[in-house]
C-alpha atoms as a PDB file:
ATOM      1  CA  UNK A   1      -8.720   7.998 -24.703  1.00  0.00           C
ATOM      2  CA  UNK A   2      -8.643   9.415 -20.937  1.00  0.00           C
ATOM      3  CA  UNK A   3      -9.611  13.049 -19.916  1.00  0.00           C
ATOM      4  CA  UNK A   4      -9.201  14.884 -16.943  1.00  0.00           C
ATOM      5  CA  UNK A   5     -12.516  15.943 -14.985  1.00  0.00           C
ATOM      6  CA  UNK A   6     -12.922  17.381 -11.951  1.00  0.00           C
ATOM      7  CA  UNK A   7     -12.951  13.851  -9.925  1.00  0.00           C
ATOM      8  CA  UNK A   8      -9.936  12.975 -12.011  1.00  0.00           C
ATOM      9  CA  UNK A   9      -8.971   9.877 -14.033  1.00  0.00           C
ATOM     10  CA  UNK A  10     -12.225   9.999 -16.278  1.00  0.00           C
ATOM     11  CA  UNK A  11     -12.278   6.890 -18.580  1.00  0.00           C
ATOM     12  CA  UNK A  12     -13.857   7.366 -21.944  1.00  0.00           C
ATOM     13  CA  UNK A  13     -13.356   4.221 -23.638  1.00  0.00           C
ATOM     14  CA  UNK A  14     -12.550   0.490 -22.652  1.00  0.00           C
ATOM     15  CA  UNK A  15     -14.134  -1.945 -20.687  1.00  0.00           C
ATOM     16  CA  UNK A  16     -16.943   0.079 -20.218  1.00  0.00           C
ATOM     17  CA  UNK A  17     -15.235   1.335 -17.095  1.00  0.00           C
ATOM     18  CA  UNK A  18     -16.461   5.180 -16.001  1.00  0.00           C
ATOM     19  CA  UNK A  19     -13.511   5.957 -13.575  1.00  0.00           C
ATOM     20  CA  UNK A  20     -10.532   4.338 -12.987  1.00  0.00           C
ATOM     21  CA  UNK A  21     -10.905   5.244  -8.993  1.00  0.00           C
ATOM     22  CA  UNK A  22     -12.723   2.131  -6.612  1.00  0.00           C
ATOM     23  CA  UNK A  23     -15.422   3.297  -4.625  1.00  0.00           C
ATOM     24  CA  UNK A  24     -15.101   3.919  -1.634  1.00  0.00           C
ATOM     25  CA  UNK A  25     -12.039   5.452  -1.350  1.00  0.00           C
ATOM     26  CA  UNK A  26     -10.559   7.815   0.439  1.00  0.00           C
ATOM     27  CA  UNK A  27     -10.275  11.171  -1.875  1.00  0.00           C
ATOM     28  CA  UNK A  28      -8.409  14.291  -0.886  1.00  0.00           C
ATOM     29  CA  UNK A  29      -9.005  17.648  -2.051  1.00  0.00           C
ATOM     30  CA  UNK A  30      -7.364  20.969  -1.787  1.00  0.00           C
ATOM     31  CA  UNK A  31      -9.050  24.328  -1.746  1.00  0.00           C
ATOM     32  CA  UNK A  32      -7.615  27.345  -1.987  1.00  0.00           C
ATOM     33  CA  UNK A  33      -9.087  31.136  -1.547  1.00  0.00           C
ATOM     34  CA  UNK A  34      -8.231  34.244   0.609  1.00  0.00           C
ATOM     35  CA  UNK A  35      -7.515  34.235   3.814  1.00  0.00           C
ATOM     36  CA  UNK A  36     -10.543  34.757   5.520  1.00  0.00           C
ATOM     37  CA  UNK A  37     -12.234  33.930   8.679  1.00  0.00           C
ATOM     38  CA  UNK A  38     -15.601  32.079   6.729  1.00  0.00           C
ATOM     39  CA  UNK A  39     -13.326  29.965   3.936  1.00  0.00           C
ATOM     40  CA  UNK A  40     -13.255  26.922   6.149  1.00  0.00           C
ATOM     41  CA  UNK A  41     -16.529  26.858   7.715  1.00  0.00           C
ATOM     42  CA  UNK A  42     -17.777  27.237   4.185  1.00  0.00           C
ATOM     43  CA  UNK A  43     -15.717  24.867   2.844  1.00  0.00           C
ATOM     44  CA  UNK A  44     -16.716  22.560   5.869  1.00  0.00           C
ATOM     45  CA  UNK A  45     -20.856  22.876   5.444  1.00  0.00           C
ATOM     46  CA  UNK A  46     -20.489  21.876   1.415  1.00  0.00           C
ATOM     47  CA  UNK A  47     -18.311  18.732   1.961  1.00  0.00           C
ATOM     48  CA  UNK A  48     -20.218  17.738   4.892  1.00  0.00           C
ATOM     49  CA  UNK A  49     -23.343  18.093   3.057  1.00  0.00           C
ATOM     50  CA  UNK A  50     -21.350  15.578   0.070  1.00  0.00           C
ATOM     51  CA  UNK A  51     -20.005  13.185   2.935  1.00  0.00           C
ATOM     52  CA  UNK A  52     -21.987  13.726   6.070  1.00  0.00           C
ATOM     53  CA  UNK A  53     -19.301  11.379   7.849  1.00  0.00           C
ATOM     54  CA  UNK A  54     -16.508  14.237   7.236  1.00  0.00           C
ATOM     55  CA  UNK A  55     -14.288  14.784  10.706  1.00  0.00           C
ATOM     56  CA  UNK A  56     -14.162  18.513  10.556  1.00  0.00           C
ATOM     57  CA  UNK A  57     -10.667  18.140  13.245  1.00  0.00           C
ATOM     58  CA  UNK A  58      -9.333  16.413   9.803  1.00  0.00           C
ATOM     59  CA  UNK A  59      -9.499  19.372   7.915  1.00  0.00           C
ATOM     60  CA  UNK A  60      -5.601  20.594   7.347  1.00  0.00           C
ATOM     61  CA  UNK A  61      -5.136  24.480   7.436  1.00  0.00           C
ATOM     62  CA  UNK A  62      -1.984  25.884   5.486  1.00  0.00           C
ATOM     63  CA  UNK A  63      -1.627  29.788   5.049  1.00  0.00           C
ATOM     64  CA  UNK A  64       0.252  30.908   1.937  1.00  0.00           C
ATOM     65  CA  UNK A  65       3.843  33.144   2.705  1.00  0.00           C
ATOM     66  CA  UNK A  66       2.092  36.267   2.335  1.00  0.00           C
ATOM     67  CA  UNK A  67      -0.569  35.031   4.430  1.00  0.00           C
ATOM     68  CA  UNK A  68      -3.244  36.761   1.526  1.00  0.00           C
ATOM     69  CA  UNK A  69      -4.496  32.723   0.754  1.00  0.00           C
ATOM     70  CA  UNK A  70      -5.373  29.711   2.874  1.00  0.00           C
ATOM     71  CA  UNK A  71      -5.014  25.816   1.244  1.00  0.00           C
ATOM     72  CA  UNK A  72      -7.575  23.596   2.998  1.00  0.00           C
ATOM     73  CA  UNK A  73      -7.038  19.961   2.506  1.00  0.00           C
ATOM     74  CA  UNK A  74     -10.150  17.709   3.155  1.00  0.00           C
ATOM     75  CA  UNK A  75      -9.692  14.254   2.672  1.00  0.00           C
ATOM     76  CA  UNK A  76     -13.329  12.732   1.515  1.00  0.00           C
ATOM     77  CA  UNK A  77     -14.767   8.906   1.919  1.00  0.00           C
ATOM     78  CA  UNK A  78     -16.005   9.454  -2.015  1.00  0.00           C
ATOM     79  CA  UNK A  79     -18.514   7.040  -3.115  1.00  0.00           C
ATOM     80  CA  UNK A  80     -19.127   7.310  -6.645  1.00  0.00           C
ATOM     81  CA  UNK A  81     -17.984   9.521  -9.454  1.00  0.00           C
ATOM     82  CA  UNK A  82     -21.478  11.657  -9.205  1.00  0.00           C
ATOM     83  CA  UNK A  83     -20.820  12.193  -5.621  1.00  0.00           C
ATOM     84  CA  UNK A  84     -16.802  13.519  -6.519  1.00  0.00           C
ATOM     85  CA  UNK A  85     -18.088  15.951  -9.440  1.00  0.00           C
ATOM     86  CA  UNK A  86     -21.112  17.341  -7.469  1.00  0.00           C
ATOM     87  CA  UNK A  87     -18.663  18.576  -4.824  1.00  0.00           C
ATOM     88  CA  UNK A  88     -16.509  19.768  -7.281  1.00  0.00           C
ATOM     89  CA  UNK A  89     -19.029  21.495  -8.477  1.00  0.00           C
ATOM     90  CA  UNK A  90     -19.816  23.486  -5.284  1.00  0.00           C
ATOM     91  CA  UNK A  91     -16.895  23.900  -4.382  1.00  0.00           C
ATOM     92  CA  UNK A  92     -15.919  26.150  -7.288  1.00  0.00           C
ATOM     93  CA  UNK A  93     -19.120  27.558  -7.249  1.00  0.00           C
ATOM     94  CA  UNK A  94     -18.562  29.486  -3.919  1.00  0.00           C
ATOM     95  CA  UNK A  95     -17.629  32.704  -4.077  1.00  0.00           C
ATOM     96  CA  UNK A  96     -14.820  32.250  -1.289  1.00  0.00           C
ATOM     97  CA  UNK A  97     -12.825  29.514  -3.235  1.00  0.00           C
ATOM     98  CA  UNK A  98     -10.499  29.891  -5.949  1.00  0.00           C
ATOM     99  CA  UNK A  99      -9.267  26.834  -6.839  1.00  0.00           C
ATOM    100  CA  UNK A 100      -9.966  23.222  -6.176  1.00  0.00           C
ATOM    101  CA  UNK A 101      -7.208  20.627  -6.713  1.00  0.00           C
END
């Protein structure tokens, strides 16, 4: 059986085997929220604080047609599961962010 969690590819069963992702890998994520001027520094202080060796310059910026949302794409060195679903975690927790991907 396989279920979907936040860091994707979750492995119940077989082999004993937690994730189907090697670590460390290169991970990306996209967040999405309004377009506002503090989405991407906040977005930018919670992965740094997950991978401290984040390049903020790599940080890609896309505005939706309307221009009301913003899709950040920040592509992580993740290093364990834990590390993937406790970023996750804060990343839907902010206020600014309305999906992460």
């Amino acid at each position: 059986m396989v279920e979907k969690t936040a860091a994707g590819l979750l492995q119940q069963a077989g082999g004993g085997r937690e994730t189907l992702l090697e670590f460390p890998c290169a991970f990306p994520l996209k967040i999405m929220g309004r377009s506002e001027d503090c989405l991407a520094d906040a977005v930018l202080e919670i992965v740094t604080r997950h991978d401290p060796g984040f390049v903020a310059a790599s940080m890609e910026m896309r505005a939706s047609s309307g221009g009301k949302y913003v899709s950040l794409t920040c592509t992580v060195t993740a290093t364990s599961k834990s590390m993937l679903d406790a970023l996750y975690l804060e990343l839907t927790g902010h206020p600014l962010v309305k999906v992460v991907l």
